[in-house]
C-alpha atoms as a PDB file:
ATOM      1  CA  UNK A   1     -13.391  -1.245   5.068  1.00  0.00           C
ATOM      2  CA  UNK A   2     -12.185   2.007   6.543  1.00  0.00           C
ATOM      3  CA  UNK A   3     -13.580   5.050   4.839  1.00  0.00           C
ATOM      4  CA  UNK A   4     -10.126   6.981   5.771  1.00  0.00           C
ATOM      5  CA  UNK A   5      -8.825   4.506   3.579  1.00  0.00           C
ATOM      6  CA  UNK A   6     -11.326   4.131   0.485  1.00  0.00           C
ATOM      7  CA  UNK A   7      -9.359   5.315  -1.874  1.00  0.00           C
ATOM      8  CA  UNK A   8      -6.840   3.022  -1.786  1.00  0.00           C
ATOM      9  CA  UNK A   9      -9.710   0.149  -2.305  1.00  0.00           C
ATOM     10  CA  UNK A  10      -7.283  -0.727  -5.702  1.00  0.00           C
ATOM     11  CA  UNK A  11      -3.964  -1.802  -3.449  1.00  0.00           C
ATOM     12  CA  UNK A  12      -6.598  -4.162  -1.070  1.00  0.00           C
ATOM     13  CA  UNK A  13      -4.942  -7.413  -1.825  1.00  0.00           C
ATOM     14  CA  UNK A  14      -1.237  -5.921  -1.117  1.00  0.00           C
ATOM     15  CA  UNK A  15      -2.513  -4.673   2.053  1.00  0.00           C
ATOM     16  CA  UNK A  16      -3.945  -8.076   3.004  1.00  0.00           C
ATOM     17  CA  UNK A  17      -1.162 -10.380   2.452  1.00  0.00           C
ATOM     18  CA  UNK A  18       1.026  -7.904   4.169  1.00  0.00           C
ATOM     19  CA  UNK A  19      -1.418  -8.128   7.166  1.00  0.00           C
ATOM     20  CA  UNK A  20      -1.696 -11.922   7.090  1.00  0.00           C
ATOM     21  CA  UNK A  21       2.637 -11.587   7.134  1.00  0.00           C
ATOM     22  CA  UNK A  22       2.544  -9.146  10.082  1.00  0.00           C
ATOM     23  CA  UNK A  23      -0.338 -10.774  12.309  1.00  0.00           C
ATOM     24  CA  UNK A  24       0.710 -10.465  16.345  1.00  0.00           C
ATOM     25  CA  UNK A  25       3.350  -8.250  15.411  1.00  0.00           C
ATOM     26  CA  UNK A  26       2.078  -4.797  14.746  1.00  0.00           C
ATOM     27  CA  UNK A  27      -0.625  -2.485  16.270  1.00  0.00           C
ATOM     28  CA  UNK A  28      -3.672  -1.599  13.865  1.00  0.00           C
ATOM     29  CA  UNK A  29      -6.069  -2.697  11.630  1.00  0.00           C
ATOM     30  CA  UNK A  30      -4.948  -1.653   8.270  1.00  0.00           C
ATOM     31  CA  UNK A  31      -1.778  -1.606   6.299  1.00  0.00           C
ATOM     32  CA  UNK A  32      -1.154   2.548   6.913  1.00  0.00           C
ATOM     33  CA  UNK A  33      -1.970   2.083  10.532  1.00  0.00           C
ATOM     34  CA  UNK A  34       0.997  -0.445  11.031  1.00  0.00           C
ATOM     35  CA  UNK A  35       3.316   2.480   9.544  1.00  0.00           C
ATOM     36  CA  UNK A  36       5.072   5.192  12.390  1.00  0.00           C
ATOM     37  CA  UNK A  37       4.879   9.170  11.576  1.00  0.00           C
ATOM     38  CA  UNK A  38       8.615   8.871  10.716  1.00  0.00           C
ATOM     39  CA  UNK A  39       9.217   5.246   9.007  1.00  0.00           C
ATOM     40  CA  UNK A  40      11.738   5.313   6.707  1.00  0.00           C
ATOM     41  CA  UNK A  41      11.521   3.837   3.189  1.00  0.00           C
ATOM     42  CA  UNK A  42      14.448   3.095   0.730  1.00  0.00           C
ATOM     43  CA  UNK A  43      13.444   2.046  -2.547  1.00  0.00           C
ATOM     44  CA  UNK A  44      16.321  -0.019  -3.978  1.00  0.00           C
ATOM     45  CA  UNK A  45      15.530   0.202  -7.532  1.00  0.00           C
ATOM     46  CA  UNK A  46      15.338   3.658  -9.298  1.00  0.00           C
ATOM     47  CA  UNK A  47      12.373   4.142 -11.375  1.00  0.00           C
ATOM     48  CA  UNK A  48      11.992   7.633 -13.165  1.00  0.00           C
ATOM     49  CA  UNK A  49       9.814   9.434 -11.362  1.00  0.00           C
ATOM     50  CA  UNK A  50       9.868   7.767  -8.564  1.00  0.00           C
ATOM     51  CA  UNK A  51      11.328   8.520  -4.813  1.00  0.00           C
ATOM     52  CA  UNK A  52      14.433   6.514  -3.855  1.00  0.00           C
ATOM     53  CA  UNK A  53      13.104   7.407  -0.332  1.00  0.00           C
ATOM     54  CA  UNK A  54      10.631   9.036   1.643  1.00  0.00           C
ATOM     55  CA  UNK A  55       9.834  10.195   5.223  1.00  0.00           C
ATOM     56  CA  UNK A  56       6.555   9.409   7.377  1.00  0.00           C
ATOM     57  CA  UNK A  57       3.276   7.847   7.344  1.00  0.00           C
ATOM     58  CA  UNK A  58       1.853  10.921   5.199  1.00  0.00           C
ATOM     59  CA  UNK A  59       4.784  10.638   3.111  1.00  0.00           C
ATOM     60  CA  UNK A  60       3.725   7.391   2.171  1.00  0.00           C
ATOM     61  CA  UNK A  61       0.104   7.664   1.801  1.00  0.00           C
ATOM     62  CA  UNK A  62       0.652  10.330  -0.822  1.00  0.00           C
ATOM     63  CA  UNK A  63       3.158   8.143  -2.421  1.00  0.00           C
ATOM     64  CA  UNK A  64       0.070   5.409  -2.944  1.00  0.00           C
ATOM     65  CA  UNK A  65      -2.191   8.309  -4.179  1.00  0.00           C
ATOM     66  CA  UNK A  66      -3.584   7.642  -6.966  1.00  0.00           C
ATOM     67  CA  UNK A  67      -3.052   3.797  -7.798  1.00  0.00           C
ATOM     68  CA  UNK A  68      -6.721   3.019  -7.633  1.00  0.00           C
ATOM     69  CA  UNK A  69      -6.974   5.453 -11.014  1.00  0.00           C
ATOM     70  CA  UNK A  70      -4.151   3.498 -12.639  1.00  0.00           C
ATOM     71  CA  UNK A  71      -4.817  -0.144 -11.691  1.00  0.00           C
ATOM     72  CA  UNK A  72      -7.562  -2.418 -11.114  1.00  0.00           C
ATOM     73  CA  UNK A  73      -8.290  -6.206 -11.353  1.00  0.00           C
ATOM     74  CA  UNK A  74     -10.290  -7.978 -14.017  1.00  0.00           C
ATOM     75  CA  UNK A  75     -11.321 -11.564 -13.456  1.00  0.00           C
ATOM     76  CA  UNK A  76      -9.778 -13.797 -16.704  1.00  0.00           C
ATOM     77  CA  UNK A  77     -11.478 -17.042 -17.182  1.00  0.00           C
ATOM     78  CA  UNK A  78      -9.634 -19.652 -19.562  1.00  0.00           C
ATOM     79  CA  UNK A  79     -11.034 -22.956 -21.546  1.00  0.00           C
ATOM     80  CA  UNK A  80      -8.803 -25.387 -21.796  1.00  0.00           C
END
């Protein structure tokens, strides 16, 4: 793991299957390295609080601030 990137440990699994989707087709090693200083993002649903778009790799990043603190993965285990 990238230590530039630590803090976003939480949205790991998003990141991969993106990757996987994207192999021989974009330049870098991790999800925010595949995105240019000025990529464009339209969100299509409105969500209070939340951007309808935003501007730039930075942009971005500080969009996905903060999800580790607010999400995680438990493992569930069932018996049938």
């Amino acid at each position: 793991m990238n230590p530039k990137y630590a803090a976003f440990a939480a949205l790991d699994p998003f990141f991969d299957i993106v990757m996987r989707g994207l192999t021989g087709l974009v330049d870098g090693d991790h999800y925010f390295d595949t995105i240019a200083p000025d990529a464009v993002f339209e969100f299509r649903h409105r969500f209070r609080g939340y951007p309808t778009k935003i501007v730039g790799h930075e942009a971005l990043t500080a969009l996905y601030a903060g999800y580790g603190e607010s999400m995680g993965c438990t493992a569930q285990t069932r018996s049938w």
